[in-house]
C-alpha atoms as a PDB file:
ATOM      1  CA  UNK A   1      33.735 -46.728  -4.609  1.00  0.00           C
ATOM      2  CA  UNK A   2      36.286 -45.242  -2.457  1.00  0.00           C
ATOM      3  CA  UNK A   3      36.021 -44.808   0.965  1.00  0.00           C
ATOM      4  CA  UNK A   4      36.391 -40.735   0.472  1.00  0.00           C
ATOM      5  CA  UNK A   5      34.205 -41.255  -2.006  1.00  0.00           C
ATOM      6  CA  UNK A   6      31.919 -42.620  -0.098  1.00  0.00           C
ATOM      7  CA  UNK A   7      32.298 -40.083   2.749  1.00  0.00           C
ATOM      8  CA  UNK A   8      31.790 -37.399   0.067  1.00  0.00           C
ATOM      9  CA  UNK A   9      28.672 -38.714  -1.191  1.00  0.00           C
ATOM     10  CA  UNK A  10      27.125 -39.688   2.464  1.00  0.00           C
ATOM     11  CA  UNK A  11      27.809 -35.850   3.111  1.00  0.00           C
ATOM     12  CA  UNK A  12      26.247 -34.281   0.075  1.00  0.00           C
ATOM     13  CA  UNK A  13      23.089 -36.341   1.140  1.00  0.00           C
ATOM     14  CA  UNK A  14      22.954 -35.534   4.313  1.00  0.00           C
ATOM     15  CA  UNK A  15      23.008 -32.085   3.100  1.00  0.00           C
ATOM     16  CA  UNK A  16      20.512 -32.322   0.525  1.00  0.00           C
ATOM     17  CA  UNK A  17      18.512 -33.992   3.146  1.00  0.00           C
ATOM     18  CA  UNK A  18      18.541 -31.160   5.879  1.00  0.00           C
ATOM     19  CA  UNK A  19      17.482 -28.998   3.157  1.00  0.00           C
ATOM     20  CA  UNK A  20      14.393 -31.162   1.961  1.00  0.00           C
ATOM     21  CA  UNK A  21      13.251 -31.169   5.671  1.00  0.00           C
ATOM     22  CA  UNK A  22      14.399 -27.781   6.873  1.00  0.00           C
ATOM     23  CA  UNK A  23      11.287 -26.382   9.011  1.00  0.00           C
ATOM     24  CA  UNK A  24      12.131 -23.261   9.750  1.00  0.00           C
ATOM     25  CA  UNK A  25      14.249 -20.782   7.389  1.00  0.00           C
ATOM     26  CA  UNK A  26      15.658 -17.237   8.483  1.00  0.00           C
ATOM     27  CA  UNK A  27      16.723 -14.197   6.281  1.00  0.00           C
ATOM     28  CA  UNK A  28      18.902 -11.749   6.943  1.00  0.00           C
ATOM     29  CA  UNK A  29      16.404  -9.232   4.975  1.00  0.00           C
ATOM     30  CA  UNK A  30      12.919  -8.121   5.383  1.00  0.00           C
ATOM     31  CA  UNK A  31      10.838 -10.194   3.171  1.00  0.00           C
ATOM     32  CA  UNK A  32      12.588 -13.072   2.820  1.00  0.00           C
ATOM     33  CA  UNK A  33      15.887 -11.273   1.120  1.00  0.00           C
ATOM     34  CA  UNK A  34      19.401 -12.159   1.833  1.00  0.00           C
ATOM     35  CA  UNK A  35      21.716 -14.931   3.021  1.00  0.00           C
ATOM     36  CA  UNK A  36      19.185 -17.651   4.607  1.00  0.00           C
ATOM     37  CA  UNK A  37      19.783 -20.305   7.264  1.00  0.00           C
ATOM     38  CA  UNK A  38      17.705 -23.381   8.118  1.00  0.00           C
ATOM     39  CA  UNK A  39      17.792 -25.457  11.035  1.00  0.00           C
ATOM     40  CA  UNK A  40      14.953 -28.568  11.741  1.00  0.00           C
ATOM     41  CA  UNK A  41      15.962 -29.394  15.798  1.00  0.00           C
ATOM     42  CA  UNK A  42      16.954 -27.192  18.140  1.00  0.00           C
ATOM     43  CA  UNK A  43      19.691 -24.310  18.201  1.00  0.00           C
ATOM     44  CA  UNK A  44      21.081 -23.167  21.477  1.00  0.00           C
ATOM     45  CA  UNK A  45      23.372 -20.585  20.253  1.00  0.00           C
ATOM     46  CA  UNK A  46      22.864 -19.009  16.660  1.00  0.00           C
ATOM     47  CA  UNK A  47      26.791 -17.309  16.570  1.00  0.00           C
ATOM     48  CA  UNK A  48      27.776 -21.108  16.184  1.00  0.00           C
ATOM     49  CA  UNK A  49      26.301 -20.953  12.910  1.00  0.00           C
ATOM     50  CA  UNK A  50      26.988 -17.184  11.881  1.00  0.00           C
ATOM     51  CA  UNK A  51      23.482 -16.028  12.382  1.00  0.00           C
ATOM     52  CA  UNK A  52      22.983 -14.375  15.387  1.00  0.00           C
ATOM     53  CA  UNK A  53      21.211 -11.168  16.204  1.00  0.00           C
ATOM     54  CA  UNK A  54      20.937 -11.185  11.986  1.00  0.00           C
ATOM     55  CA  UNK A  55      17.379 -13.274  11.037  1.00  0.00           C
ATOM     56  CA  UNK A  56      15.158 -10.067   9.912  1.00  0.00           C
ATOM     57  CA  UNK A  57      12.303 -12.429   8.025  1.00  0.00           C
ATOM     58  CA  UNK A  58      11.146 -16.291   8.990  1.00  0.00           C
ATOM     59  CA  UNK A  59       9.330 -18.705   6.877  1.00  0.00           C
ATOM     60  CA  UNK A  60       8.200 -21.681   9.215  1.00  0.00           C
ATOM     61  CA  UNK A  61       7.379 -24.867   6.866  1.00  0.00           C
ATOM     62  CA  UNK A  62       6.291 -27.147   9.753  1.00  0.00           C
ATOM     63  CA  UNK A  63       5.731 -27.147  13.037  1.00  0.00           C
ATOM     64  CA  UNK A  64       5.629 -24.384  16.059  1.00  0.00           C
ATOM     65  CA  UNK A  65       8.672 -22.942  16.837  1.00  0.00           C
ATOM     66  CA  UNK A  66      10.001 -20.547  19.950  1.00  0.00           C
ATOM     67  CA  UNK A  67      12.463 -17.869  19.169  1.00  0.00           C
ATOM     68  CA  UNK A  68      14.707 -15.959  21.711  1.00  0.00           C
ATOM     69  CA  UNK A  69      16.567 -12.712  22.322  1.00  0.00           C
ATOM     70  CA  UNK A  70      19.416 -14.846  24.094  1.00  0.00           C
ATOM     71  CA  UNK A  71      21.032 -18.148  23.683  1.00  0.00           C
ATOM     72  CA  UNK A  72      20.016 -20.953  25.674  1.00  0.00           C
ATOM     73  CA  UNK A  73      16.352 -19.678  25.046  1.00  0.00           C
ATOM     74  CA  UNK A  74      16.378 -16.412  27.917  1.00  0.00           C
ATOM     75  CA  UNK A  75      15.516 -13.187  27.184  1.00  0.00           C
ATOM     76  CA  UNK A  76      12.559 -12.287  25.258  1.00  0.00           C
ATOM     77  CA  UNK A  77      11.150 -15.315  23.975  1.00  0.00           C
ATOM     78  CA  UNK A  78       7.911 -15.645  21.117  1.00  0.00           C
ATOM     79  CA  UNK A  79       6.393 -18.855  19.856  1.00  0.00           C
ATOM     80  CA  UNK A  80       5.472 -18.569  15.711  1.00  0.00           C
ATOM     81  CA  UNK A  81       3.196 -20.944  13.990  1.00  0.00           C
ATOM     82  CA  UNK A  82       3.664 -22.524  10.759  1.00  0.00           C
ATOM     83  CA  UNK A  83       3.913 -19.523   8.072  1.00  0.00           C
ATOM     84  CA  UNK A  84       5.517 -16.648   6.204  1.00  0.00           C
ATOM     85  CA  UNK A  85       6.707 -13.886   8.513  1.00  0.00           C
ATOM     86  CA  UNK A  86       7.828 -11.166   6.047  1.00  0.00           C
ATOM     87  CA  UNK A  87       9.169  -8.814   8.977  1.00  0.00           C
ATOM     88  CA  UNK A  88       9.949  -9.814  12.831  1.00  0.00           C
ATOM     89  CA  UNK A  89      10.225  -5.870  13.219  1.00  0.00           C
ATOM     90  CA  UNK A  90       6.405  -5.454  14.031  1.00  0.00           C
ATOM     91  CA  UNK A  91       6.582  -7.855  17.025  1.00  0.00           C
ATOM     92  CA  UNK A  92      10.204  -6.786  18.373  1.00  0.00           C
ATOM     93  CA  UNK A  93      12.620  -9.654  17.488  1.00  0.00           C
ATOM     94  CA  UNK A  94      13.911  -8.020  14.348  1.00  0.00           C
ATOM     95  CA  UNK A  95      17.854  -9.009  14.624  1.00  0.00           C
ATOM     96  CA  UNK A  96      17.307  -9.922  17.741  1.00  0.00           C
ATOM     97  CA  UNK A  97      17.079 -13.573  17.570  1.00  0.00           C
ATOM     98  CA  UNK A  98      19.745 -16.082  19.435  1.00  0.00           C
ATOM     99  CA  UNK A  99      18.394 -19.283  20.076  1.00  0.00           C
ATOM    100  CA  UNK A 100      15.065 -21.638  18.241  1.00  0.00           C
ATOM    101  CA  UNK A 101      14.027 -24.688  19.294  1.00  0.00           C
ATOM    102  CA  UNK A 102      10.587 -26.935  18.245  1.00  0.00           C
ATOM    103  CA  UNK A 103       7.739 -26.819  20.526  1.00  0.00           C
ATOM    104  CA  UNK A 104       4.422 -28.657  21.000  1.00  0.00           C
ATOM    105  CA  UNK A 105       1.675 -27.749  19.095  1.00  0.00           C
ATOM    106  CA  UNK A 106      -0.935 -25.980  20.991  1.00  0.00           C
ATOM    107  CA  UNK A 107      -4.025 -24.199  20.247  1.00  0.00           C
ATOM    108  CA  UNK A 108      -2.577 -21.176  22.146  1.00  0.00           C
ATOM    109  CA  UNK A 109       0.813 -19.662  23.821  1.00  0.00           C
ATOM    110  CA  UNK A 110       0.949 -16.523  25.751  1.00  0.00           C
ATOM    111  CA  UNK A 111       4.107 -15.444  24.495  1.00  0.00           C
ATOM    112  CA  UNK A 112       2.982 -16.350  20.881  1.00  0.00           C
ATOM    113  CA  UNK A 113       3.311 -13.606  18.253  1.00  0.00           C
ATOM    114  CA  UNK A 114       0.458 -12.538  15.972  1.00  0.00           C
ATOM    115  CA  UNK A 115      -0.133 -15.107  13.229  1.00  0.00           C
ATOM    116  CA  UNK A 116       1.497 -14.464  10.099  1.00  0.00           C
ATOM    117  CA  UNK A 117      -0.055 -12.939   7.013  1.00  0.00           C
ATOM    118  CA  UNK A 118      -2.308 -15.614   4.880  1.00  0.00           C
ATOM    119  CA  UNK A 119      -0.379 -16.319   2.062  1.00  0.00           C
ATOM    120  CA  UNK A 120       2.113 -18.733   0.324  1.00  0.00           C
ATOM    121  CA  UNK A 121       6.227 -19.002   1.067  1.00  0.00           C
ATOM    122  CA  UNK A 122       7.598 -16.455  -1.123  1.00  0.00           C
ATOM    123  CA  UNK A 123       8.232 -17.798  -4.273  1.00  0.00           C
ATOM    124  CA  UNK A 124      11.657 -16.544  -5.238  1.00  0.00           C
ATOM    125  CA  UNK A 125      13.100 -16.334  -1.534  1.00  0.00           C
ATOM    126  CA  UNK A 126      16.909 -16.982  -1.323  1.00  0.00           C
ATOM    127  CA  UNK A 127      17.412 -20.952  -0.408  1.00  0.00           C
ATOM    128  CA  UNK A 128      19.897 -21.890   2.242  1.00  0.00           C
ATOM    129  CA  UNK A 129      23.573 -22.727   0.671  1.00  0.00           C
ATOM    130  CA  UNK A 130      22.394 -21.810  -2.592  1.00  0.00           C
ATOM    131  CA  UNK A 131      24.873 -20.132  -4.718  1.00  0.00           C
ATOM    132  CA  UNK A 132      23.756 -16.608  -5.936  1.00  0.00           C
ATOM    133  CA  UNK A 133      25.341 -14.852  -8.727  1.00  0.00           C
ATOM    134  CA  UNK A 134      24.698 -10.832  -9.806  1.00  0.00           C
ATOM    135  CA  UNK A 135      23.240 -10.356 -13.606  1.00  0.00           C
ATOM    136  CA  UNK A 136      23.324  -7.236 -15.286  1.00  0.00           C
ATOM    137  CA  UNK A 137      19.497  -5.913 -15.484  1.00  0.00           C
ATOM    138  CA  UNK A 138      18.830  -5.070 -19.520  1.00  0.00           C
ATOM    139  CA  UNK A 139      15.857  -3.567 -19.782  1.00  0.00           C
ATOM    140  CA  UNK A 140      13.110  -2.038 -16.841  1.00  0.00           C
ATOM    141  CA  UNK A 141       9.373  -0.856 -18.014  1.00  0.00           C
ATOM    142  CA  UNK A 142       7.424   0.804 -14.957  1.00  0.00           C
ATOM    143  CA  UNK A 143       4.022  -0.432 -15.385  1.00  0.00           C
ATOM    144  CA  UNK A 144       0.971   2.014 -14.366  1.00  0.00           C
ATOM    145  CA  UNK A 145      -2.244   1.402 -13.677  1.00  0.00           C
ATOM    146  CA  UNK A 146      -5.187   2.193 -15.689  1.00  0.00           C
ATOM    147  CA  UNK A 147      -7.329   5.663 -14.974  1.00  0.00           C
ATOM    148  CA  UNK A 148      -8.529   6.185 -11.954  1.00  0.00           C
ATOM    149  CA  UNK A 149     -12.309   8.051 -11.772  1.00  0.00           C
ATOM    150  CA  UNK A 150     -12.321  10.493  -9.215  1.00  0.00           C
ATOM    151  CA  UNK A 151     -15.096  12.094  -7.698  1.00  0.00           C
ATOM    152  CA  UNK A 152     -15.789  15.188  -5.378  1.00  0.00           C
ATOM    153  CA  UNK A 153     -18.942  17.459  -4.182  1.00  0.00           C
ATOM    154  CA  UNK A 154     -19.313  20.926  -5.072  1.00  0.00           C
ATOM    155  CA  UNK A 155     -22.415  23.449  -4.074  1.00  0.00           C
ATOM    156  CA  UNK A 156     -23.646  25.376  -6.259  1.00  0.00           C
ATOM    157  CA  UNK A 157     -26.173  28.147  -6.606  1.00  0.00           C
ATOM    158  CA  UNK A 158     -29.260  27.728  -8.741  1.00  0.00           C
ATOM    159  CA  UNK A 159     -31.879  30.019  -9.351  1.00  0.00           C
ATOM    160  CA  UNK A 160     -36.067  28.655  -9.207  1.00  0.00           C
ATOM    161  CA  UNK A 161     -38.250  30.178 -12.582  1.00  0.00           C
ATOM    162  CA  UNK A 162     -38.914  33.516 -11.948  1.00  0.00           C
ATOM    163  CA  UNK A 163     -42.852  34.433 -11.460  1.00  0.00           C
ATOM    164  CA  UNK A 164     -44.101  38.214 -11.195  1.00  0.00           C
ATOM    165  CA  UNK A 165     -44.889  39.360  -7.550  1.00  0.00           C
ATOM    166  CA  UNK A 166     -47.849  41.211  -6.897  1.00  0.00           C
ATOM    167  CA  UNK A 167     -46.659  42.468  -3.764  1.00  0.00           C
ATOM    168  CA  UNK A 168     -43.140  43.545  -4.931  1.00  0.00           C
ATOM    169  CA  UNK A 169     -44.471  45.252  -7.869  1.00  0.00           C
ATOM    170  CA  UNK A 170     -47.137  46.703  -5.391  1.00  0.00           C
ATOM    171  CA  UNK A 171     -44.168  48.368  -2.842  1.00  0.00           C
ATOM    172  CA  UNK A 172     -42.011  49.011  -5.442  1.00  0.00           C
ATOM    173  CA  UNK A 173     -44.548  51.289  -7.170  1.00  0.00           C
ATOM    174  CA  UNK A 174     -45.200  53.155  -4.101  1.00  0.00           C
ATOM    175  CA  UNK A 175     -42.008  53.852  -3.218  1.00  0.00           C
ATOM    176  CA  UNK A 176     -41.267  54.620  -6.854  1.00  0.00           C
ATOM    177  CA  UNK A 177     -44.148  57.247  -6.779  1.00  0.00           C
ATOM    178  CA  UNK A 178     -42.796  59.093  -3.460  1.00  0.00           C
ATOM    179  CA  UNK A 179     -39.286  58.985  -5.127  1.00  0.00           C
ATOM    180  CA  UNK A 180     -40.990  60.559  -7.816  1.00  0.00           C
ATOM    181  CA  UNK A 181     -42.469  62.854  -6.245  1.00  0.00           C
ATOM    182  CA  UNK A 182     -39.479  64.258  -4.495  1.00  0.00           C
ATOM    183  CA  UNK A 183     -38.019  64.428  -7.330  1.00  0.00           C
ATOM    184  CA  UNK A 184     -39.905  65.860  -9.667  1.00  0.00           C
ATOM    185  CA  UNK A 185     -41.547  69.665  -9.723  1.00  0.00           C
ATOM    186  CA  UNK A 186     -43.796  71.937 -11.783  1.00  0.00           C
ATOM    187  CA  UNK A 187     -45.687  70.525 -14.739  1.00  0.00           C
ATOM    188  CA  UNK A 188     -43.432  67.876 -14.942  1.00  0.00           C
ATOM    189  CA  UNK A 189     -44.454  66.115 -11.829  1.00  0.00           C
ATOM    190  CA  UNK A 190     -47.066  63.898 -12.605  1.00  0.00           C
ATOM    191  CA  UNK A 191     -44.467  62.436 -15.411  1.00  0.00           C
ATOM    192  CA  UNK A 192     -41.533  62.028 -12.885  1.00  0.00           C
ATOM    193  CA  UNK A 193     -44.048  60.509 -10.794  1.00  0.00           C
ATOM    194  CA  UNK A 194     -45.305  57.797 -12.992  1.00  0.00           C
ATOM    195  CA  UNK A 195     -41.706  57.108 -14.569  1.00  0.00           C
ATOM    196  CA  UNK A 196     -40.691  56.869 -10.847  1.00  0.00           C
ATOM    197  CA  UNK A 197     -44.224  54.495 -10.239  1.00  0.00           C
ATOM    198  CA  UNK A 198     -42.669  52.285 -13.444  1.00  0.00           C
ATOM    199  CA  UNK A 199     -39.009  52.140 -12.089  1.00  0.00           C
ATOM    200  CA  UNK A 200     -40.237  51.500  -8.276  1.00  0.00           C
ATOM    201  CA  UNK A 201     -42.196  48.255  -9.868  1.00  0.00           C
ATOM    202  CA  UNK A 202     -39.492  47.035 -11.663  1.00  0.00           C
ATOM    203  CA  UNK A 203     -37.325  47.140  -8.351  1.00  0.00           C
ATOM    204  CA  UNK A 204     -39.601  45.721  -6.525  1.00  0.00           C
ATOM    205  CA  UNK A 205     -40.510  42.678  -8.456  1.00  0.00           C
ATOM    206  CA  UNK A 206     -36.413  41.781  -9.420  1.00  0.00           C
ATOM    207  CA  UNK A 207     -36.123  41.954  -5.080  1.00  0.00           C
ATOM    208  CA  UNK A 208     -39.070  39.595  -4.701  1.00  0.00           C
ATOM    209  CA  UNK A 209     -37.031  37.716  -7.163  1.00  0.00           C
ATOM    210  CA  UNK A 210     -33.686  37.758  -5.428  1.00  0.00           C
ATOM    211  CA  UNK A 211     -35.510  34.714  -2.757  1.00  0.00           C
ATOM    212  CA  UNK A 212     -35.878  32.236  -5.853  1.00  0.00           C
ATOM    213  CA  UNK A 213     -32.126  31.486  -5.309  1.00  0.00           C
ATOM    214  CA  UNK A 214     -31.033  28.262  -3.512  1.00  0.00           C
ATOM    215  CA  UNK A 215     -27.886  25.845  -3.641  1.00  0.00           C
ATOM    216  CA  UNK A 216     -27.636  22.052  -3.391  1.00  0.00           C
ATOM    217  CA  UNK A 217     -24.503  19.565  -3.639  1.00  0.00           C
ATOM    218  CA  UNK A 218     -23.696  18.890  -7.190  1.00  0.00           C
ATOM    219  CA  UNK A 219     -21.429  15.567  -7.779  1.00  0.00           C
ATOM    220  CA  UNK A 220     -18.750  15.701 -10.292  1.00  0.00           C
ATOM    221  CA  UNK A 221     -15.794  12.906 -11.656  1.00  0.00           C
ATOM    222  CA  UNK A 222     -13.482  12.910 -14.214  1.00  0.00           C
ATOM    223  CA  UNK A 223     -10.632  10.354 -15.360  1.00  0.00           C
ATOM    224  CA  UNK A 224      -7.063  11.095 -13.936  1.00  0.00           C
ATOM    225  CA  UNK A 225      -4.287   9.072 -15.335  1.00  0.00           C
ATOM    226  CA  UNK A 226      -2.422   6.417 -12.769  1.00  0.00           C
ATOM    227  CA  UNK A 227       1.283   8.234 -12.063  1.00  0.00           C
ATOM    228  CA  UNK A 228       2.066   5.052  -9.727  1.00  0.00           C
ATOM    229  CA  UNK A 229       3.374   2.160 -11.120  1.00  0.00           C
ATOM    230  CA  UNK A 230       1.715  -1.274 -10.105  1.00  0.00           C
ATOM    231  CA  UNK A 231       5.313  -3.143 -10.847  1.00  0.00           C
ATOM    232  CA  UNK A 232       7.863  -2.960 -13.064  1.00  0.00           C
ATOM    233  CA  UNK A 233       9.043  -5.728 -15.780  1.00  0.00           C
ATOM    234  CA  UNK A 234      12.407  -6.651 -15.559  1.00  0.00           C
ATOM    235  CA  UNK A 235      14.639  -8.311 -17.842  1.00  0.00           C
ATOM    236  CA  UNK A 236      18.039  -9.746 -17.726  1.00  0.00           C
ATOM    237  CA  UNK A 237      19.614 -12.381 -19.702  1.00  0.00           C
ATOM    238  CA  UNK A 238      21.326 -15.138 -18.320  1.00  0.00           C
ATOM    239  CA  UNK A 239      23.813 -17.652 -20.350  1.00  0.00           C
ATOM    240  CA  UNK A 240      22.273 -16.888 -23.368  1.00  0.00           C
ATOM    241  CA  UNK A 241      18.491 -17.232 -22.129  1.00  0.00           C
ATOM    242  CA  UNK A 242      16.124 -14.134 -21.654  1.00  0.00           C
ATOM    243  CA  UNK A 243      14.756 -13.976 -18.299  1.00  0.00           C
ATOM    244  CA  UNK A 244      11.215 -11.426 -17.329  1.00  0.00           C
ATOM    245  CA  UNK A 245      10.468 -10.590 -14.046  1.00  0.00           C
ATOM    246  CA  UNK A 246       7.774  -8.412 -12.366  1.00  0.00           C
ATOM    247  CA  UNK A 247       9.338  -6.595  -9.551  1.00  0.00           C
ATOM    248  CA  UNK A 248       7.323  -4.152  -7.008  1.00  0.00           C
ATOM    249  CA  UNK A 249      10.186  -1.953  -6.522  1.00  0.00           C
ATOM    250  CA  UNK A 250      12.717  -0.652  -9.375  1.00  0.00           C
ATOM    251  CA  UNK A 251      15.849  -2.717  -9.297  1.00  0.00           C
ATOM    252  CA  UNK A 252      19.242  -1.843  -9.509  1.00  0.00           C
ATOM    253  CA  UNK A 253      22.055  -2.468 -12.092  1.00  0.00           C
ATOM    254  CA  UNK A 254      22.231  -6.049 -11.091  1.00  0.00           C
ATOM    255  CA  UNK A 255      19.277  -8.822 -10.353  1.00  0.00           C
ATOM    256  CA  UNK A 256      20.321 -11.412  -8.297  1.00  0.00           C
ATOM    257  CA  UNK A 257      19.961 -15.085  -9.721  1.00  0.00           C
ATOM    258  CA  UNK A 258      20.247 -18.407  -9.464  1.00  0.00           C
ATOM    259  CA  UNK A 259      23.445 -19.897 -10.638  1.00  0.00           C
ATOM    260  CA  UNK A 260      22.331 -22.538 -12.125  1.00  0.00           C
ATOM    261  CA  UNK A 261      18.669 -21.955 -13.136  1.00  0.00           C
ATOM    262  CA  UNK A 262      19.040 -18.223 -13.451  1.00  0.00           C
ATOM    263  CA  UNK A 263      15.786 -17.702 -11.502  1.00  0.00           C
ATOM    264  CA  UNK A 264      15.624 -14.480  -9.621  1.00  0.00           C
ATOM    265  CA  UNK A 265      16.274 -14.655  -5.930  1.00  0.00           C
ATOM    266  CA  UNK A 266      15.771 -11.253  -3.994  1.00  0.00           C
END
């Protein structure tokens, strides 16, 4: 082998090598999307490498590690813990950062940021140096939920057995029978009087009634149909192979993939 040969090869390992042991990974993207840079020692100035004021999203693989607002670690400065930070937005760095370097472990910092969210290194995140082509999308299915019950209160009026009242039917007929009286005259009197007597009962005893009446909270449900989708399937074929891919947001024309393994990279 060659001397340039040689050269060639030692660099492509080396490469390969800072990539195995990387220990901290920015994106240029919330949620681990876009171009990504690595770096496993310490980085005064991120313009040398074309990524400052840009990292939007950090996974840290090992390690504790100090970010900064400025280079040569001034400014605003926040330790991070070993983890997947899917937005730096929350805690104010959010294309912000300028310099990283590694830092003892300790159980606490006072300038350390709120742990990151339990839960594994996104599994399709863009790698550093790793060459991304765009793949027409062929076919999208929005996914929905099954039916949701829902539920709600309602009061309602409802009316008790009604039982004859004595003293209703008691008032009522003595009204009835002045009413009668008053109205009626002559020889018909005494027949106004005791259809007025029958009339001032009935009255009476459907008033008495009119208390039986009471409400109370009546629960109710029915089945609604999900309208939001829980993902959507994506597929895209990729030299001749047919690739699926659940998505929780509706892609565009293109998917973004891996050159060589046509795995999905957002």
């Amino acid at each position: 082998m060659n001397k340039t040969m040689k050269i060639a090869v030692a660099a492509a390992a080396m490469g390969l090598a800072s990539q195995a042991f990387a220990q901290i990974t920015f994106y240029e993207g919330e949620g681990w999307r876009g171009r990504a840079y690595s770096a496993n020692t310490t980085v005064r100035d991120l313009s040398r490498n074309g990524f400052n004021d840009r990292a939007s999203s950090v996974v840290i693989d090992r390690g504790q590690w100090e970010v900064c607002s400025d280079a040569n670690f001034r400014g605003q400065c926040m330790v991070l813990r070993k983890g997947s930070y899917e937005s730096l937005r929350g805690m104010g760095m959010n294309d912000r950062i300028s310099s990283v370097r590694p830092v003892k472990p300790r159980d606490r910092y006072e300038n350390e940021a709120p742990p990151p969210v339990a839960q594994p290194s996104y599994e399709w995140r863009r790698r550093p140096s790793e060459r991304i082509v765009d793949v027409p999308v062929s076919d999208v299915h929005a996914v929905v939920g099954s039916p949701e019950q829902r539920c709600w209160v309602e009061r309602q009026q409802v009316s008790e057995p009604s039982r004859p009242n004595a003293g209703g039917v008691i008032a009522g007929a003595l009204i009835g029978g002045i009413l009668g009286h008053q109205v009626g005259g002559g020889t018909g009197r005494q027949v106004a009087t005791a259809g007025g007597a029958i009339a001032g009962a009935a009255i009476g005893n459907n008033v008495a009634n009119q208390n039986n009446v009471s409400t109370r909270d009546v629960r109710r449900c029915e089945n609604v149909s999900n309208q939001k989708p829980e993902y959507w399937d994506v597929t895209y074929n990729y030299r001749g192979v047919q690739h699926r891919v659940q998505m929780s947001a509706p892609p565009g024309n293109t998917i973004a993939v891996n050159s060589q393994t046509g795995e999905p990279r957002m």
